[in-house]
Protein backbone atom coordinates (compact mmCIF):
# COMPACT_ATOMS: atom_id res chain seq x y z
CA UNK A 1 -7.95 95.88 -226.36
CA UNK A 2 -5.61 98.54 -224.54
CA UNK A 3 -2.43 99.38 -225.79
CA UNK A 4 -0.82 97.85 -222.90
CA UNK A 5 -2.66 94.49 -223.02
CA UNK A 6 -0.65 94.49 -227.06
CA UNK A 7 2.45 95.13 -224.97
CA UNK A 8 1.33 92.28 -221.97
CA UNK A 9 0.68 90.00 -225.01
CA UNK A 10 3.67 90.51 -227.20
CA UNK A 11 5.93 89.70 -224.38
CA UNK A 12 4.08 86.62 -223.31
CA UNK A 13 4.18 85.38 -226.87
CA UNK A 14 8.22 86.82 -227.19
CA UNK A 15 8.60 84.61 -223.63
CA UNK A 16 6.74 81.36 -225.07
CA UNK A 17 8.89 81.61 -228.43
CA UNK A 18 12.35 81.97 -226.64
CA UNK A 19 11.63 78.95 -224.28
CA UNK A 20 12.43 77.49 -227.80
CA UNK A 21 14.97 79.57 -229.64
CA UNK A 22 17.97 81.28 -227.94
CA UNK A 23 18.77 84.81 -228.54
CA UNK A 24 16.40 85.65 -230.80
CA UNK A 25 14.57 88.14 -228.86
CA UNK A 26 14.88 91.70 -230.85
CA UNK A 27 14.01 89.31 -234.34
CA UNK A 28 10.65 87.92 -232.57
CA UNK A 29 9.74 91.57 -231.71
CA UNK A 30 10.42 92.91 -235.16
CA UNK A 31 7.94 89.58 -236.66
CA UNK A 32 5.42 90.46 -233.92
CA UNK A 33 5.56 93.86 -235.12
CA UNK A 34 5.14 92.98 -238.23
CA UNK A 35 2.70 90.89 -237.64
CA UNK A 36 0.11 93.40 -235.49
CA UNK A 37 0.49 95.83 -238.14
CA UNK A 38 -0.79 93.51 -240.88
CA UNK A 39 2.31 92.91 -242.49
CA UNK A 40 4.18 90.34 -243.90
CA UNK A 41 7.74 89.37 -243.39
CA UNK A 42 10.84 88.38 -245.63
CA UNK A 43 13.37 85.84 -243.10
CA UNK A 44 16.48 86.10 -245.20
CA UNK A 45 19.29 83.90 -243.88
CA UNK A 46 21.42 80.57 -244.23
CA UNK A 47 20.04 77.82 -243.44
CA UNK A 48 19.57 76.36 -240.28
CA UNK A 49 19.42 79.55 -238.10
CA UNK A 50 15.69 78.95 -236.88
CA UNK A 51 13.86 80.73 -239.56
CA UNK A 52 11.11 77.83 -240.32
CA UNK A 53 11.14 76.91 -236.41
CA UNK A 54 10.44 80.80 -235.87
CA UNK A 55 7.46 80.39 -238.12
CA UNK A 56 6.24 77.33 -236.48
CA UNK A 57 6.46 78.39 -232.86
CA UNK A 58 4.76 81.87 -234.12
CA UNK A 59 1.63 79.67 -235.37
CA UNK A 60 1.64 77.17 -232.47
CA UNK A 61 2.02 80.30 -229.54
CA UNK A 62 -1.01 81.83 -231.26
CA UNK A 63 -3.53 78.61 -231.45
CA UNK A 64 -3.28 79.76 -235.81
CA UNK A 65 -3.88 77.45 -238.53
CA UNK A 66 -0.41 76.62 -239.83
CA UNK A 67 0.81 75.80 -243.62
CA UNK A 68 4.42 75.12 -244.75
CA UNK A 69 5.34 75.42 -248.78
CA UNK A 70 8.42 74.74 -249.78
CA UNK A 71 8.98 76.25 -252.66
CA UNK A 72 10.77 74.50 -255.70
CA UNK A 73 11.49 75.21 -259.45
CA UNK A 74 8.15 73.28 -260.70
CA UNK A 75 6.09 74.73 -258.09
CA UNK A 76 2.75 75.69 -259.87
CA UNK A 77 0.47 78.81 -258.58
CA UNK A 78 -1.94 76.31 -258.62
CA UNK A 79 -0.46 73.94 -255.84
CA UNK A 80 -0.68 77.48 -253.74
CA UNK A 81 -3.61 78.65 -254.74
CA UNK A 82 -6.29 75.84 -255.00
CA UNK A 83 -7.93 74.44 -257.82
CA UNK A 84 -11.33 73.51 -259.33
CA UNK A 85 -11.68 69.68 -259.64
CA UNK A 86 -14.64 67.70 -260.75
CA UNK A 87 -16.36 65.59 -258.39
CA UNK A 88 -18.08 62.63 -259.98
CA UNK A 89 -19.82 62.00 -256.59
CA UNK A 90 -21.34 65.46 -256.77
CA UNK A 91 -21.01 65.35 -260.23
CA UNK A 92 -19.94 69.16 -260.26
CA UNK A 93 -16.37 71.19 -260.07
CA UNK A 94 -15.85 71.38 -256.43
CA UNK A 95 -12.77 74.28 -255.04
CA UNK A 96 -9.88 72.35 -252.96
CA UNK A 97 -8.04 75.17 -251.02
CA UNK A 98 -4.54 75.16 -251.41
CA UNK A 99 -2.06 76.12 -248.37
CA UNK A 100 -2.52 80.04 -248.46
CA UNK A 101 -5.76 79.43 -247.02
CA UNK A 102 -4.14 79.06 -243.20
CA UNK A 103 -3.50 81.89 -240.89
CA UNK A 104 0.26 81.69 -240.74
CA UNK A 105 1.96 80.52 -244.34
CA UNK A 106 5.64 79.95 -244.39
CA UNK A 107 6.60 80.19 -247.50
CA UNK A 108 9.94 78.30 -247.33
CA UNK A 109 12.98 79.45 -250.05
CA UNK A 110 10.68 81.39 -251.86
CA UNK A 111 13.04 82.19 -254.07
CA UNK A 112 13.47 78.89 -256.01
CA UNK A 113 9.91 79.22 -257.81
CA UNK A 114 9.68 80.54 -261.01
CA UNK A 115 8.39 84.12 -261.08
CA UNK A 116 4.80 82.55 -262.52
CA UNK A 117 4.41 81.02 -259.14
CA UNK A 118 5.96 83.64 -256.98
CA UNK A 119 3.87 86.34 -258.54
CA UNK A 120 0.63 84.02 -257.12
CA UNK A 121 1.50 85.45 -253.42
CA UNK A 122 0.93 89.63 -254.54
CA UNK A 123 -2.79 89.54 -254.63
CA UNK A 124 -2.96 87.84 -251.14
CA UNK A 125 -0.37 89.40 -249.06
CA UNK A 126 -1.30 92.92 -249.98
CA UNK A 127 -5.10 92.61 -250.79
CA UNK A 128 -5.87 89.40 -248.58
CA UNK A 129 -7.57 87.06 -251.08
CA UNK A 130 -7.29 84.92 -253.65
CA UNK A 131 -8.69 84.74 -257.03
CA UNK A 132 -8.92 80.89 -258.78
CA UNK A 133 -10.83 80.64 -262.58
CA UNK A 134 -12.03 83.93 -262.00
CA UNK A 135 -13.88 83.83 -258.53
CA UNK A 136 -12.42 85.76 -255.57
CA UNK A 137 -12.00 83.93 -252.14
CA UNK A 138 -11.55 86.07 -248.99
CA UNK A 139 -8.91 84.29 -246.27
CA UNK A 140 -9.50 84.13 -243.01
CA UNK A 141 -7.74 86.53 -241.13
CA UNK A 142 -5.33 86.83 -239.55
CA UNK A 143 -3.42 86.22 -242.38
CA UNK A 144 0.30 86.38 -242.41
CA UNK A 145 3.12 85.09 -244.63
CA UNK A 146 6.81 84.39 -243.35
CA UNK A 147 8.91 83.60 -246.54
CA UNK A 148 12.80 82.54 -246.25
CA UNK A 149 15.17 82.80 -248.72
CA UNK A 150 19.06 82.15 -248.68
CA UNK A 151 21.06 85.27 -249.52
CA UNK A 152 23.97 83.43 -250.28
CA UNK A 153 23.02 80.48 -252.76
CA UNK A 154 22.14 81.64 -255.95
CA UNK A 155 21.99 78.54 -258.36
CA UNK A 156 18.95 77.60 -259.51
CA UNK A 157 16.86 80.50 -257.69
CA UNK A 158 14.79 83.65 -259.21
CA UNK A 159 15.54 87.20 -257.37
CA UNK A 160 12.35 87.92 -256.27
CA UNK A 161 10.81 91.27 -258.22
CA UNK A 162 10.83 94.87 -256.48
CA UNK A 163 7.22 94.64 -256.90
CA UNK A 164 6.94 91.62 -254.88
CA UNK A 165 9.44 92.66 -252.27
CA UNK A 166 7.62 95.68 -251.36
CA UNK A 167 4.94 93.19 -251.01
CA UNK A 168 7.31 92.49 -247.37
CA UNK A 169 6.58 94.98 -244.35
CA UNK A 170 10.15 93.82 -243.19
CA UNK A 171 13.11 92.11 -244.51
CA UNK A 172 15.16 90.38 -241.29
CA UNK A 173 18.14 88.55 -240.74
CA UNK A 174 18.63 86.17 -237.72
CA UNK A 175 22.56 85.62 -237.79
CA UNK A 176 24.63 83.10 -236.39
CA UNK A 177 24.40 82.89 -232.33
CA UNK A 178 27.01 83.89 -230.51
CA UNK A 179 29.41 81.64 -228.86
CA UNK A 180 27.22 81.31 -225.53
CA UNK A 181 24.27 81.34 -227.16
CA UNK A 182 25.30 78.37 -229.06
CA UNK A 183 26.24 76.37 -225.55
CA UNK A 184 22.83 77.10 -224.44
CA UNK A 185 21.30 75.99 -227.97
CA UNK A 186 23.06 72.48 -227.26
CA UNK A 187 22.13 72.64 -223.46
CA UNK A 188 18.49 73.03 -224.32
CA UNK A 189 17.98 70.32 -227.25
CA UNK A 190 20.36 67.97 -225.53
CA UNK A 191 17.71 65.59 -224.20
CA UNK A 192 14.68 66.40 -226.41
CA UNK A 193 13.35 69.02 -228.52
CA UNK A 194 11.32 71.75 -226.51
CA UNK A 195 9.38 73.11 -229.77
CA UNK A 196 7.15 69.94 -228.87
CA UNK A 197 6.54 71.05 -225.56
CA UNK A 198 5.28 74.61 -226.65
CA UNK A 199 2.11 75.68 -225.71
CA UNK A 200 -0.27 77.92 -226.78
CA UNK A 201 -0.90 81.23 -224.95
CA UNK A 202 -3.26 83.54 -227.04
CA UNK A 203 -6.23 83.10 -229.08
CA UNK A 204 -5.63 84.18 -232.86
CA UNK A 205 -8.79 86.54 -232.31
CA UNK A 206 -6.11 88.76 -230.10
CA UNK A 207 -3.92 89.44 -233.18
CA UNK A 208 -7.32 90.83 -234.76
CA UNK A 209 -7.92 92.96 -231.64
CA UNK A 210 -4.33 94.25 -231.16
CA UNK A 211 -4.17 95.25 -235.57
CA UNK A 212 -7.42 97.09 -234.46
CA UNK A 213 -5.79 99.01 -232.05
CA UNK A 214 -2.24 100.40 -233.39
CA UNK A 215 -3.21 103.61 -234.63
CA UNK A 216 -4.62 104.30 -231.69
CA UNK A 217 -0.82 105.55 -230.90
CA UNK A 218 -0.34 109.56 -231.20
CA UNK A 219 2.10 110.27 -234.34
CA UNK A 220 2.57 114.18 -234.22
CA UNK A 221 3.08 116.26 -237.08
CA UNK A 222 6.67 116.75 -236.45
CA UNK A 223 7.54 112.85 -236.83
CA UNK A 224 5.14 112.70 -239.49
CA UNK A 225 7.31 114.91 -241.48
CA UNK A 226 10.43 113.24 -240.07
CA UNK A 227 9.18 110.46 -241.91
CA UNK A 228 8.35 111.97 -244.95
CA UNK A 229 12.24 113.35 -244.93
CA UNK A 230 13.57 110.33 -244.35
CA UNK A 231 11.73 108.90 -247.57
CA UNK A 232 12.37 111.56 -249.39
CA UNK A 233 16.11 111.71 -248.52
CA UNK A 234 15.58 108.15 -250.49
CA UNK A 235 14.43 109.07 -253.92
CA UNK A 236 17.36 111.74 -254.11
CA UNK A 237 20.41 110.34 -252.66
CA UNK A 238 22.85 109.73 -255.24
CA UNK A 239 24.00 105.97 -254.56
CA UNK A 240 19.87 105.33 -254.54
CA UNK A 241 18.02 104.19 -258.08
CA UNK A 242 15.11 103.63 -256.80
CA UNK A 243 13.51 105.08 -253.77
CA UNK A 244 10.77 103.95 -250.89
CA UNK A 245 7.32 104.26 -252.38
CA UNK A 246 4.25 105.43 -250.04
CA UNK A 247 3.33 102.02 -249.39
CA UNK A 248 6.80 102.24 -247.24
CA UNK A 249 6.43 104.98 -245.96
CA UNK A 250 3.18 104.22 -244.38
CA UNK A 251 4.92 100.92 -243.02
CA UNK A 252 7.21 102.58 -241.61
CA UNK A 253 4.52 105.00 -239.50
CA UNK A 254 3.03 101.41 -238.33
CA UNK A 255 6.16 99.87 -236.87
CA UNK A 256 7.09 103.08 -235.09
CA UNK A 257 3.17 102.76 -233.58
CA UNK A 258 3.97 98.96 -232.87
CA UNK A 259 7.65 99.78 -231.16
CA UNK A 260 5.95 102.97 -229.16
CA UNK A 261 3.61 99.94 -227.33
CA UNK A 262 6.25 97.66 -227.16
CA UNK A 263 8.27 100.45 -225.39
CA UNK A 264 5.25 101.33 -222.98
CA UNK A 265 4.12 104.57 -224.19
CA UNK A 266 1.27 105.82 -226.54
CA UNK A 267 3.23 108.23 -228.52
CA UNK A 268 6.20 108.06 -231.72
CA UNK A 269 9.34 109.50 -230.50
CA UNK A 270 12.29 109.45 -233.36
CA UNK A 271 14.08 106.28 -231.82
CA UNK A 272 10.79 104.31 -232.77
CA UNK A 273 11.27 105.49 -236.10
CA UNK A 274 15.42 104.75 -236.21
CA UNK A 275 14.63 101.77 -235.05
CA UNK A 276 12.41 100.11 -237.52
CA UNK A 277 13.74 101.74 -240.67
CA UNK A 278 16.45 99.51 -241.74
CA UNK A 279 14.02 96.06 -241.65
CA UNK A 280 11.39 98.03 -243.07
CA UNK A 281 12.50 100.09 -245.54
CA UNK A 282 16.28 98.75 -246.84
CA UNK A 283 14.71 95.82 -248.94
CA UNK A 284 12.38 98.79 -251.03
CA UNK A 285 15.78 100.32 -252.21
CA UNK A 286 17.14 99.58 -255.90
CA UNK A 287 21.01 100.67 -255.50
CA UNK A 288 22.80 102.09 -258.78
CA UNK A 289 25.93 99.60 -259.94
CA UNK A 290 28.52 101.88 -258.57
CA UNK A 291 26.84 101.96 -255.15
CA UNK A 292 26.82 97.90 -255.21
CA UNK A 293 30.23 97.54 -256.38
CA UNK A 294 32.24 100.12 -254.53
CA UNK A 295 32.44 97.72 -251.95
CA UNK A 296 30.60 97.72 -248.44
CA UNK A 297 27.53 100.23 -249.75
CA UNK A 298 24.56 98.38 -249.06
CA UNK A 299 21.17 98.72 -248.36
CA UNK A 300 21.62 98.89 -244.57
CA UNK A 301 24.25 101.22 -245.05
CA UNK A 302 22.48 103.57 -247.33
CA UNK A 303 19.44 103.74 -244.74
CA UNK A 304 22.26 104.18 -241.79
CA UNK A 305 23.57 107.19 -243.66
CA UNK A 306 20.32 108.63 -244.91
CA UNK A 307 19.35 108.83 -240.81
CA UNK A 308 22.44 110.49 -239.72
CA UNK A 309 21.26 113.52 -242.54
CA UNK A 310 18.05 113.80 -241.85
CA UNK A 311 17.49 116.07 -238.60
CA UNK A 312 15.54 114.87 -235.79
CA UNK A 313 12.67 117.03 -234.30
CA UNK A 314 13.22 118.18 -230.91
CA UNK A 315 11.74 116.68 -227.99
CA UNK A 316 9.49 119.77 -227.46
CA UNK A 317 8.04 118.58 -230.71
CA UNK A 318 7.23 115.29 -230.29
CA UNK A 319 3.86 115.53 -228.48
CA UNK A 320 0.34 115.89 -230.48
C-alpha cells in the first residue's frame, strides 16, 4: 500500500463515520491514527457524547469483527478471556473464546472492574494474545481496543494503574458539541438513526497493509532528537513525578508518521509532533500533589508548557 492510498483510506473511513456523528472529525483522525499504528485508545468522557457509537461505526466502516464489554464490579477475567469447559459430548475440556477474541473490543467504563479483571487486558493490548490455564492464544489481527471511562464519576470505580494506562497509545476526549453542532445532531436522528444505514467501505486486511506501511515515513535525526527532548523535558520538570517511558516515546514517533500521511507528505515536520503529544503522551504523566492541587496544572497543561521550552529544529533540518 502507498502512503497516499493510507491517506485516500483514512478519509473515506473519517467521511463514512461523520455521515453518523457530527463534529467529530479531528477525534476520528486521532483513533484512526491510533489505530494504523497498532495502538490502542483510552475515550475518556461523560456519557452520551458518542464514545461507544464511535467504536461501533469504527468496526462496521471496516467490515471488523465487533465485541462490546461492559465492564462492571463482578466482572471476572474469565468472562474476557475465555474459559476451558468440559464437553460431555466430546467428553473433553473444550476453549470458549471470550469477547477479546474480535478485531475491534470496546471495552465500555473500564474503570468499574476490579483491578483483577482490568489487569486481564495488559497481555493482549501490548503483546496481542491471550494466555487461559496456561496455553497462549494468538488474536487475529487487527486487533484494537477502545475503552471509555467517565472522568467525572468516581463511586464505585478503580483508577486504572499507570502500568495499564501506558498500555493506551492515546487518551481522547470528545466534548460536548457546540451549539450548531447540536441542531444538526437533532436534524440528522430526527426521523431515524443513520448508524443503521452505515456501510462498510474497507476490508479489515487494509488496516494490516496501512500498519505495514507507517514507517515507511522519513523521521530525520533532528526530530528524532526533538523527541527525545521533549521526553526528557518530562522526567525533569519539577511539577512532573513521573515521566514518559520509551514505550511513549516511540508512540509518539508513530503518530507523527501517521499525521505526516494524513497531512500528504512522507516526512515528520515538528507540527506532526505538537500535534499528537498531548493525546499521546499526557495520560503517561504522574503529577506531584502540589502540581494537582495548585489549581488548573494538569496533564495537558504540563505537556503545553513542556513544548513551548523545548526548541524546535529549523526547517533546514527537517529533511533526511
Amino acid at each position: 500500500m502507498e502512503l497516499s492510498q493510507i491517506r485516500e483510506l483514512a478519509d473515506k473511513v473519517r467521511a463514512n463515520i461523520s455521515s453518523v456523528l457530527v463534529g467529530r472529525e479531528a477525534t476520528i483522525d486521532l483513533v484512526l491514527n491510533s489505530l494504523f499504528c497498532g495502538g490502542h485508545v483510552l475515550l475518556e468522557d461523560v456519557p452520551g457524547v458518542g464514545k461507544t457509537m464511535l467504536a461501533r461505526c469504527l468496526a462496521k466502516s471496516f467490515e471488523c469483527e465487533f465485541k462490546r464489554v461492559q465492564f462492571t464490579p463482578d466482572l471476572l477475567p474469565s468472562d474476557i478471556t475465555g474459559i476451558n469447559y468440559f464437553d460431555q459430548k466430546q467428553g473433553e475440556f473444550v476453549f470458549r473464546p471470550g469477547p477479546l477474541f474480535a478485531n475491534i473490543v470496546l471495552a465500555d467504563e473500564i474503570n468499574r472492574a476490579t483491578p483483577r479483571t482490568q489487569s486481564s487486558l495488559l497481555e493482549c493490548m501490548e503483546e496481542g494474545q491471550v494466555t487461559v490455564d496456561g496455553d497462549t492464544k494468538k488474536l487475529e489481527k487487527p486487533f484494537f481496543v477502545i475503552a471509555t471511562q467517565n472522568p467525572v464519576e468516581t463511586r464505585g470505580t478503580f483508577p486504572l494503574p499507570e502500568a495499564q494506562l501506558d498500555r493506551f497509545f492515546m487518551r481522547l476526549k470528545m466534548g460536548y458539541p457546540s451549539q450548531q453542532e447540536g441542531i444538526e445532531i437533532l436534524q440528522r436522528f430526527k426521523e431515524n438513526n443513520p448508524e443503521t444505514e452505515l456501510e462498510t467501505v474497507a476490508r479489515a486486511e487494509a488496516v494490516l497493509e496501512a500498519q505495514a506501511c507507517i514507517c515507511e515515513v522519513k523521521v530525520s535525526n533532528a526530530i528524532e532528537q526533538y523527541i527525545v527532548d521533549i521526553i526528557e523535558q518530562t522526567r525533569h520538570d519539577e511539577k512532573i513525578l513521573l515521566g514518559v517511558s520509551p514505550r511513549g516515546s516511540i508512540a509518539l514517533m508513530r503518530a507523527a508518521q501517521v499525521n505526516a500521511i494524513f497531512d500528504s507528505r512522507d516526512f515528520v515536520i515538528p507540527d506532526d509532533v505538537k500535534k499528537v503529544s498531548i493525546p499521546v503522551l499526557a495520560h503517561r504523566l504522574l503529577l506531584k500533589g502540589h502540581a494537582i492541587t495548585g489549581g488548573t496544572q494538569n496533564a495537558e497543561n504540563a505537556i503545553s508548557e513542556l513544548l513551548k521550552r523545548v526548541p524546535v529544529p529549523t526547517e533546514e533540518f527537517w529533511g533526511v
